[in-house]
C-alpha atoms as a PDB file:
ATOM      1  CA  UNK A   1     104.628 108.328  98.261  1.00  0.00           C
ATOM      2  CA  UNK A   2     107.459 107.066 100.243  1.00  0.00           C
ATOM      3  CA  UNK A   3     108.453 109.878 103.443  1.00  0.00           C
ATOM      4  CA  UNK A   4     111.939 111.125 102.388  1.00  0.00           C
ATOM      5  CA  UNK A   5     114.504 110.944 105.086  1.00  0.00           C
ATOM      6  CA  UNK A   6     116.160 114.829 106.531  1.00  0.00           C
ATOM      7  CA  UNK A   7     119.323 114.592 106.030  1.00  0.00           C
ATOM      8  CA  UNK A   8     120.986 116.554 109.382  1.00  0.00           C
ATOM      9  CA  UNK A   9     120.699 120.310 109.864  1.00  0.00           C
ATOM     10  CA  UNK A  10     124.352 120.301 109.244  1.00  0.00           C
ATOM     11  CA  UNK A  11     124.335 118.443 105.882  1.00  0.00           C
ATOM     12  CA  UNK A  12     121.229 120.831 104.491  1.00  0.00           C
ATOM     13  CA  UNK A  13     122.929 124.318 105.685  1.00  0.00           C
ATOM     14  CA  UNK A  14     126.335 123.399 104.312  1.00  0.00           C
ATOM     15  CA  UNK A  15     124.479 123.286 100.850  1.00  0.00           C
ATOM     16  CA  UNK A  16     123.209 126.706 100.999  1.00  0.00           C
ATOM     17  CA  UNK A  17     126.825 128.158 102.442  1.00  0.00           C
ATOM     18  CA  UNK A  18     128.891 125.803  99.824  1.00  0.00           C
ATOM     19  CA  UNK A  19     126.793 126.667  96.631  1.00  0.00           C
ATOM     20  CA  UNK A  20     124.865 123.456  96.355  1.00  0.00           C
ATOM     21  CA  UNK A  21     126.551 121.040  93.960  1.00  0.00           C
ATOM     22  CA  UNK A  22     124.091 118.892  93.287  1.00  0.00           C
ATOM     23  CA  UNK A  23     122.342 121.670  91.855  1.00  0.00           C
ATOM     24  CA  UNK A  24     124.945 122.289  89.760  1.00  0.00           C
ATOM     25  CA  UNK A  25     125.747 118.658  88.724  1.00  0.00           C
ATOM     26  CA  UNK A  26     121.662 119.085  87.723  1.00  0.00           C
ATOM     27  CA  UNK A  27     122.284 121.973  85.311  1.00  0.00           C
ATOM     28  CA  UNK A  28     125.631 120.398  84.230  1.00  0.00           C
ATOM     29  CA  UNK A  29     123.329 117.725  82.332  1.00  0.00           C
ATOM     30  CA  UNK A  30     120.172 119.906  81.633  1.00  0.00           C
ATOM     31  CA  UNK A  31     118.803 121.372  78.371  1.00  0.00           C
ATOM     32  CA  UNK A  32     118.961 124.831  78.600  1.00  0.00           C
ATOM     33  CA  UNK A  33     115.477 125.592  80.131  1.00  0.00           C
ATOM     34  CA  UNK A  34     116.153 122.798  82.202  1.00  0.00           C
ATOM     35  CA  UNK A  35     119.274 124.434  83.795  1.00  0.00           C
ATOM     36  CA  UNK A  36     117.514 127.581  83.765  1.00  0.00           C
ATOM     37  CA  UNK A  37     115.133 126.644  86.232  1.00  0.00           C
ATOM     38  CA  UNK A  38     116.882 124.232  88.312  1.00  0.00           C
ATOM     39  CA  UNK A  39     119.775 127.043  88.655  1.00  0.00           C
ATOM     40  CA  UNK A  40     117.113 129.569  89.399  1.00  0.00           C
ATOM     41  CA  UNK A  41     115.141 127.402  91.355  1.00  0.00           C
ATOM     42  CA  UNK A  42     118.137 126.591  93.991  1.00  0.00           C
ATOM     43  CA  UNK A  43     119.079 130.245  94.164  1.00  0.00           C
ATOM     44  CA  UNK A  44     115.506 130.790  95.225  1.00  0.00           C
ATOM     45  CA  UNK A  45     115.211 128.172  98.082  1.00  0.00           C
ATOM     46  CA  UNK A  46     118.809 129.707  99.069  1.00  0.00           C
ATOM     47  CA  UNK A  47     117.612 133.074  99.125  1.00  0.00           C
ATOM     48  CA  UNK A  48     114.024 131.590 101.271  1.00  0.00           C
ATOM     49  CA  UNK A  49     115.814 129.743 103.747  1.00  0.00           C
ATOM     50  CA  UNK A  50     117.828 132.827 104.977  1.00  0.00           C
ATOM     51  CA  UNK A  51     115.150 135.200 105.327  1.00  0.00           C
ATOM     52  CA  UNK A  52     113.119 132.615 107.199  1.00  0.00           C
ATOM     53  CA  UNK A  53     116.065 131.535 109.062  1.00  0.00           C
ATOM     54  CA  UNK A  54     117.190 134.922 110.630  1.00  0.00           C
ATOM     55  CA  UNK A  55     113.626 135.776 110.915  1.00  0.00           C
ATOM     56  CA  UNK A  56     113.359 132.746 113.232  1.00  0.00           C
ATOM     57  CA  UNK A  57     116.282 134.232 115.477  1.00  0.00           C
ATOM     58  CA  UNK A  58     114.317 137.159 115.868  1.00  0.00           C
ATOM     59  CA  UNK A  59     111.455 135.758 117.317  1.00  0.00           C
ATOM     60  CA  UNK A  60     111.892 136.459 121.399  1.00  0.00           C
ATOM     61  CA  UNK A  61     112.592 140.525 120.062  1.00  0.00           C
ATOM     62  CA  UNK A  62     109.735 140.520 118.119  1.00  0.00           C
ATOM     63  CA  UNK A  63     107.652 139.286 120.970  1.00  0.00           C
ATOM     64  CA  UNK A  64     109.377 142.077 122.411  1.00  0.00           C
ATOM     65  CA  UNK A  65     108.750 144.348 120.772  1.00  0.00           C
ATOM     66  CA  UNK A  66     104.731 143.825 120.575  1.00  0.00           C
ATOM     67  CA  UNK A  67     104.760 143.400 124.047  1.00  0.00           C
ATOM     68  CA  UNK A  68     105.878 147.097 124.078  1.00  0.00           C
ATOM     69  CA  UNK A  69     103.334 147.981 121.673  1.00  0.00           C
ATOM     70  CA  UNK A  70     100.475 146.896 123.785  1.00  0.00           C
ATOM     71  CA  UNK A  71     102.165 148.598 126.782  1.00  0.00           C
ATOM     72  CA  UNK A  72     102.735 151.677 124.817  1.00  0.00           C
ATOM     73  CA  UNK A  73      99.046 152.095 123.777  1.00  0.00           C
ATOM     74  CA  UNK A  74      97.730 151.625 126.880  1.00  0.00           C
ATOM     75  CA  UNK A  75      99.667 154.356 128.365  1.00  0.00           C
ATOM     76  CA  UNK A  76      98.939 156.883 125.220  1.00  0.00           C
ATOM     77  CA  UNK A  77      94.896 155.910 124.663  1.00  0.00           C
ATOM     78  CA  UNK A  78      93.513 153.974 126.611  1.00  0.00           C
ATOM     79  CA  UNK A  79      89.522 153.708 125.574  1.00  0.00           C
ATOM     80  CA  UNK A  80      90.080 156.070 122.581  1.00  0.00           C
ATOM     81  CA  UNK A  81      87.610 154.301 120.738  1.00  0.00           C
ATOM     82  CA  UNK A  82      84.857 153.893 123.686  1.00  0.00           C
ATOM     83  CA  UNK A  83      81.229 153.564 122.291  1.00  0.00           C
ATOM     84  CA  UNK A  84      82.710 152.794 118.761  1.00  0.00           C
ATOM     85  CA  UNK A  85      80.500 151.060 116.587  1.00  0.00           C
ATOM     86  CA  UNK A  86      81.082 147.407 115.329  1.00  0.00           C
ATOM     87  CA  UNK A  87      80.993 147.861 111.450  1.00  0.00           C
ATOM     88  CA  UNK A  88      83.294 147.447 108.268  1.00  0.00           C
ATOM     89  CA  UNK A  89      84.987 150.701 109.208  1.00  0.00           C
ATOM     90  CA  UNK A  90      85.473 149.087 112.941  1.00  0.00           C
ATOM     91  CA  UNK A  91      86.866 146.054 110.910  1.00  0.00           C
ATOM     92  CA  UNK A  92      89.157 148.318 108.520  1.00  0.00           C
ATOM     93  CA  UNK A  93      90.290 150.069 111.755  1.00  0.00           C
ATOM     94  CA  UNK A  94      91.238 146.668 113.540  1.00  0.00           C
ATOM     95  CA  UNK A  95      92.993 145.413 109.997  1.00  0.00           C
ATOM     96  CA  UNK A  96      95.455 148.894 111.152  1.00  0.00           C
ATOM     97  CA  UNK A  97      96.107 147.538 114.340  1.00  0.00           C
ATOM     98  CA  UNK A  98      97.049 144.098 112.879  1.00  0.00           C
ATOM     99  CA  UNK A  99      98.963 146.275 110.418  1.00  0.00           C
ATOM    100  CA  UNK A 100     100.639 147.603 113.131  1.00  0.00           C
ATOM    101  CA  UNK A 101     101.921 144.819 114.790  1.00  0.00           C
ATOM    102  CA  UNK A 102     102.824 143.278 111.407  1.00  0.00           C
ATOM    103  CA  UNK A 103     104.870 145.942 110.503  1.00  0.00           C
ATOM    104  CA  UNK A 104     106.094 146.751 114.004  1.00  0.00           C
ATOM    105  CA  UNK A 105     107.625 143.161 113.890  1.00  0.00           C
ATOM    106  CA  UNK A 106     109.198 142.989 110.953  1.00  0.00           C
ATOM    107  CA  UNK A 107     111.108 146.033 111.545  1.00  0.00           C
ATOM    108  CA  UNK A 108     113.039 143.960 113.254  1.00  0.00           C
ATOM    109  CA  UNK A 109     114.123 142.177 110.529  1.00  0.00           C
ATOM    110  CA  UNK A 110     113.804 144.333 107.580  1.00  0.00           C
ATOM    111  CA  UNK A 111     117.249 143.971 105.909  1.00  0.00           C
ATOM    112  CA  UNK A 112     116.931 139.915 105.513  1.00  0.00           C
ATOM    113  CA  UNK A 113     113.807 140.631 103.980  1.00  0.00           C
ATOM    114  CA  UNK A 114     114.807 143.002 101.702  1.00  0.00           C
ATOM    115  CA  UNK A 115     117.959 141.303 100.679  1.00  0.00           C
ATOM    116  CA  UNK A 116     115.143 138.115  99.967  1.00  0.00           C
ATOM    117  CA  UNK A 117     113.407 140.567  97.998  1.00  0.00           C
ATOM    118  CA  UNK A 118     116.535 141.430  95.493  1.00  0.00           C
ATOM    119  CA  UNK A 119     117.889 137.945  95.488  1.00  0.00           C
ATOM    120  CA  UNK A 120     114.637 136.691  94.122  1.00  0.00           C
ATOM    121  CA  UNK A 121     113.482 139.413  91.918  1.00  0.00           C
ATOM    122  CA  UNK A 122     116.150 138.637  89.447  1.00  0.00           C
ATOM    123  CA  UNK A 123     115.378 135.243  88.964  1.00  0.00           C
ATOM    124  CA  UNK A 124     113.221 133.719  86.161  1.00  0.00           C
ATOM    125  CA  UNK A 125     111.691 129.705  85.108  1.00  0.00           C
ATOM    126  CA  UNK A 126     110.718 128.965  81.866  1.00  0.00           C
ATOM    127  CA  UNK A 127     106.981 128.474  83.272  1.00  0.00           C
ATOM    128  CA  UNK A 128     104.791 131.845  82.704  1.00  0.00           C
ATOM    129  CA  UNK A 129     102.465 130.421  85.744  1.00  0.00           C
ATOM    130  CA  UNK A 130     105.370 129.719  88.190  1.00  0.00           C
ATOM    131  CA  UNK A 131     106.822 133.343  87.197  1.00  0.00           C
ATOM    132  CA  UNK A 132     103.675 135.343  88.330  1.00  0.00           C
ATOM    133  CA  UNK A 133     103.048 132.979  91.659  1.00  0.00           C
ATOM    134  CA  UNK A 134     106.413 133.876  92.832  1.00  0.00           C
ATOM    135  CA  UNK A 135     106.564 137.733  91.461  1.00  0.00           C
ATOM    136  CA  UNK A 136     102.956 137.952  93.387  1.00  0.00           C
ATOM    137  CA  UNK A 137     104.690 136.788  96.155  1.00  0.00           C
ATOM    138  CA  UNK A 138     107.804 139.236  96.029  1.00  0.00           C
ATOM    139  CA  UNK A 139     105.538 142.260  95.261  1.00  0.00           C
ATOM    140  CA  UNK A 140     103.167 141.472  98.496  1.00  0.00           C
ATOM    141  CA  UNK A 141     106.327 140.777 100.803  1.00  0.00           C
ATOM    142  CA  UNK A 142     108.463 144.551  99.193  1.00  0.00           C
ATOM    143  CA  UNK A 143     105.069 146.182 100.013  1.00  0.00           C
ATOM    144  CA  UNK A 144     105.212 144.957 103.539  1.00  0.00           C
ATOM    145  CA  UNK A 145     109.356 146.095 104.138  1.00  0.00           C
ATOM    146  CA  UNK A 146     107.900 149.852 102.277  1.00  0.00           C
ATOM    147  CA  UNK A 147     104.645 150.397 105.578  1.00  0.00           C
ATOM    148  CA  UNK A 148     105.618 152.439 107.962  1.00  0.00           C
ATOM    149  CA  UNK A 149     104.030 151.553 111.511  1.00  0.00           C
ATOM    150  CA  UNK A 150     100.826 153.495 111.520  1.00  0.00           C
ATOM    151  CA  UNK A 151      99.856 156.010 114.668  1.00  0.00           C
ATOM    152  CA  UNK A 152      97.162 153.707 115.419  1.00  0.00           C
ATOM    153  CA  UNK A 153      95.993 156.115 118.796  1.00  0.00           C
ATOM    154  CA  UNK A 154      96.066 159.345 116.528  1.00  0.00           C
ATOM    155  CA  UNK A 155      93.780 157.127 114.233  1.00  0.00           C
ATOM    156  CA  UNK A 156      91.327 156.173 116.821  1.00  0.00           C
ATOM    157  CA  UNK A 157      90.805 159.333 118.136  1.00  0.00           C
ATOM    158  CA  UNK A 158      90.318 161.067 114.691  1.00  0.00           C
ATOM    159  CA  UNK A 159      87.714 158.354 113.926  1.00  0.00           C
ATOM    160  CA  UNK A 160      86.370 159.055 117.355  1.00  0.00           C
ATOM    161  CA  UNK A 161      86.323 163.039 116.770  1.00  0.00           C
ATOM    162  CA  UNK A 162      83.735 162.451 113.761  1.00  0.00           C
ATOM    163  CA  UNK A 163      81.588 160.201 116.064  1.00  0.00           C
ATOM    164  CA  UNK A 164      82.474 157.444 114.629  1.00  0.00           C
ATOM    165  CA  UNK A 165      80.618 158.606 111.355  1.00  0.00           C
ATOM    166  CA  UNK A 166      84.061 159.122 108.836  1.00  0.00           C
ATOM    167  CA  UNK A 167      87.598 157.039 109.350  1.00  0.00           C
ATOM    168  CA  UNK A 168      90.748 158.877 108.473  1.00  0.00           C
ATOM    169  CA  UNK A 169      92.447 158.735 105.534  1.00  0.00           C
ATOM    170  CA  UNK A 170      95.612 157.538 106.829  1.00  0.00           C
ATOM    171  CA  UNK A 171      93.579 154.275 108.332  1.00  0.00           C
ATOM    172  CA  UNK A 172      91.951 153.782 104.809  1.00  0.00           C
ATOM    173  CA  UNK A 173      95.049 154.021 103.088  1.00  0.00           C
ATOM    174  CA  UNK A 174      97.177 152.052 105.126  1.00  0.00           C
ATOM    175  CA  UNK A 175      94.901 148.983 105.680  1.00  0.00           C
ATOM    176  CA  UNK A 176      94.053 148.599 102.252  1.00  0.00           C
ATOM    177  CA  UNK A 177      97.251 148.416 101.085  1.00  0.00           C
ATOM    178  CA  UNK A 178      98.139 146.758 104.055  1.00  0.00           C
ATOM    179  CA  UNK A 179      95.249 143.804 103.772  1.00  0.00           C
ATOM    180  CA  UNK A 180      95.897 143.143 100.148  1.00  0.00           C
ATOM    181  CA  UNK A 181     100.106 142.552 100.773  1.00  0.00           C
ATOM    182  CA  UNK A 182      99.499 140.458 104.154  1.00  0.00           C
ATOM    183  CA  UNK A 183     101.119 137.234 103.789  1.00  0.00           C
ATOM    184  CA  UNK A 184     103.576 135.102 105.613  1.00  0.00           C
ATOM    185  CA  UNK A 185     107.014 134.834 105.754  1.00  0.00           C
ATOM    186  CA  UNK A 186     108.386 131.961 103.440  1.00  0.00           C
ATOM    187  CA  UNK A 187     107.481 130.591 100.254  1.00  0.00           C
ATOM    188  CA  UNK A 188     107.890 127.590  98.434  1.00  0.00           C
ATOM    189  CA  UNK A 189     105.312 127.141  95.311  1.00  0.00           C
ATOM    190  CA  UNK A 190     105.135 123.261  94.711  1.00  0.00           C
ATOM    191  CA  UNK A 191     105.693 124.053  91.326  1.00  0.00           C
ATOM    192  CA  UNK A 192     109.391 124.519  91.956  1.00  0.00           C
ATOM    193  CA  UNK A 193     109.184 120.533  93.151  1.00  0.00           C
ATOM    194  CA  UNK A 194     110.649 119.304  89.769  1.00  0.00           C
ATOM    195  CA  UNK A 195     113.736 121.372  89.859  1.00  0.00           C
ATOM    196  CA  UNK A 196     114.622 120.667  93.167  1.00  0.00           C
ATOM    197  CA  UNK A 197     117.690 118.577  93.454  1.00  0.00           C
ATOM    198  CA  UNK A 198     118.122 116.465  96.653  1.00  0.00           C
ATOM    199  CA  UNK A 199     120.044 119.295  98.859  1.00  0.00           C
ATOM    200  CA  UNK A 200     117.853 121.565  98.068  1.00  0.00           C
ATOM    201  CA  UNK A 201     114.441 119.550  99.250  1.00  0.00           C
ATOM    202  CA  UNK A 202     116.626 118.810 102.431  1.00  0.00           C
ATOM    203  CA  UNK A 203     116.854 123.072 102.607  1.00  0.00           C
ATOM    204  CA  UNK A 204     113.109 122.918 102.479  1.00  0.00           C
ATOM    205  CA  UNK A 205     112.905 121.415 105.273  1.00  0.00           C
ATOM    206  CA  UNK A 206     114.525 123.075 107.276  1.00  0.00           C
ATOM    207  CA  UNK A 207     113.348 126.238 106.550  1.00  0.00           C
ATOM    208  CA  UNK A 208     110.191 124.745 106.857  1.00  0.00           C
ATOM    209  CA  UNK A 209     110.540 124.004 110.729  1.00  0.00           C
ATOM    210  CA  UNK A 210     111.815 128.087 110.962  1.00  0.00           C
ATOM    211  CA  UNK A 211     108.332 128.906 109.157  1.00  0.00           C
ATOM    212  CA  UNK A 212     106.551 126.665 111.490  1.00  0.00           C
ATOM    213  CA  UNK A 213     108.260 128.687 114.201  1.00  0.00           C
ATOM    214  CA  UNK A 214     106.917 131.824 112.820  1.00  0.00           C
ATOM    215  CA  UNK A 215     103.514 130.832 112.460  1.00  0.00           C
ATOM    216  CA  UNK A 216     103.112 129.486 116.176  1.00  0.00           C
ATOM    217  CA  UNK A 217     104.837 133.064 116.981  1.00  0.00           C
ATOM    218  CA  UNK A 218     102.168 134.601 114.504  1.00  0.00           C
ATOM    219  CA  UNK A 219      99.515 132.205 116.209  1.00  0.00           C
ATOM    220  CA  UNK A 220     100.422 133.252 119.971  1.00  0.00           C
ATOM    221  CA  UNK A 221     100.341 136.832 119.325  1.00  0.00           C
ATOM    222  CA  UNK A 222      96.226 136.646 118.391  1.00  0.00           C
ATOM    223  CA  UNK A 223      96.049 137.560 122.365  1.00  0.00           C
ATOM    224  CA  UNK A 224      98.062 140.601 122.088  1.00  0.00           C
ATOM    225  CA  UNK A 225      95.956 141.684 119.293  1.00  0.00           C
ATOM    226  CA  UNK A 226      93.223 141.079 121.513  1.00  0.00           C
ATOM    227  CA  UNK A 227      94.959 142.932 124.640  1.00  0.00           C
ATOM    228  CA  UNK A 228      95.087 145.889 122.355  1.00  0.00           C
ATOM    229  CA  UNK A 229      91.602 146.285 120.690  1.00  0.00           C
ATOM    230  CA  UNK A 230      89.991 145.793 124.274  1.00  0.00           C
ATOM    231  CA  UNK A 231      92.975 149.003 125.847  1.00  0.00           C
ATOM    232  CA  UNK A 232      91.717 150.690 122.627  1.00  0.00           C
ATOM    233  CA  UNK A 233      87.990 149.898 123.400  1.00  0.00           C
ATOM    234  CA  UNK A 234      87.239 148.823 119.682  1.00  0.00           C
ATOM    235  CA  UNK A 235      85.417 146.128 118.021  1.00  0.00           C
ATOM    236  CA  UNK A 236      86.799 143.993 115.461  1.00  0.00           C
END
């Protein structure tokens, strides 16, 4: 397949801000299903690219922000989970701390998210398959803007408090839910490919370089995960 060139960052955002004609030349000379998805399709990449693209800007205050986090438990509880076992309830407990930062993060960017998660719930293909990838999607990203930050040292020392024999309800309930919605910010199914017109696979790309962002920002925080289970004293 020949490598397509990028047009200029310039070029790709003045399609999202102006509306992307091209799209609309598409559905201009599209059956109706056609149009459908190509019309649907561009609002979709439209409404990806912002939430990826603010979320990028809010990288240095989520590293912030986690930074804090680690400072703050090792201040409240340090080694509240000395002599804890390493088990799948030791697992479920360090899922909360992930949780934590997770949800600690995006705080910091909740209304982009949520205003990707209205702009894209009302929008529908003609494919069944492409409908549920990208509702899945939606419903795992809303569940992630609706966690609250868990009280991860309260946790701990509740867990600790039974000797380690019976974790808390909030930790069950809030890494379950929390495990099953965990995904990443920014989704493009490749199913969407065909009904892509040319500005928006240029917007693709550059949200793609924001999402690459936010996965080496993902990617660098492992160690703070790892600064706070060994303040904590727990096994993963």
């Amino acid at each position: 397949m020949t490598a397509r060139r990028v047009p200029p960052r310039a070029v790709a955002w003045r399609a999202l801000l102006g509306g992307g004609v091209t799209a609309l030349m598409a559905v201009a000379g599209a059956g109706p299903a056609a149009a459908s998805d190509t019309s649907a399709t561009h609002a979709y990449i439209v409404a990806n690219a912002k939430m990826v693209a603010h979320a990028a800007t809010k990288i240095p205050h989520g590293e912030a922000t986690l930074s804090g986090l680690l400072q703050r438990v090792r201040g409240e509880c340090p080694g509240a989970g000395a002599k804890s076992p390493q088990n799948p309830e030791s697992t479920m407990m360090s899922n909360e701390v992930i949780g934590l930062m997770v949800t600690s993060a995006l705080g910091d960017d909740l209304p982009s998210i949520k205003a990707y998660v209205r702009s894209a719930s009302s929008l529908r293909w003609s494919r069944g398959a492409l409908n549920r990838t990208i509702r899945g999607y939606i419903r795992n990203v809303r569940t992630l803007t609706e966690l609250r930050p868990p009280n991860v040292c309260a946790d701990v020392r509740a867990w600790a408090a039974t000797g380690y024999t019976k974790l808390p309800a909030t930790t069950v309930a809030f890494s379950t839910r929390f495990i099953r919605a965990w995904v990443a910010l920014g989704e493009i199914p490749s199913s969407l490919g065909p009904f892509e017109s040319a500005s928006d696979r240029a917007l693709v790309r550059v949200a793609g370089k924001h999402e690459s962002d936010l996965t080496e920002f993902e990617a660098r925080e492992v160690e703070t995960w790892g600064h706070i289970m060994e303040a904590l004293e727990l096994n993963p």
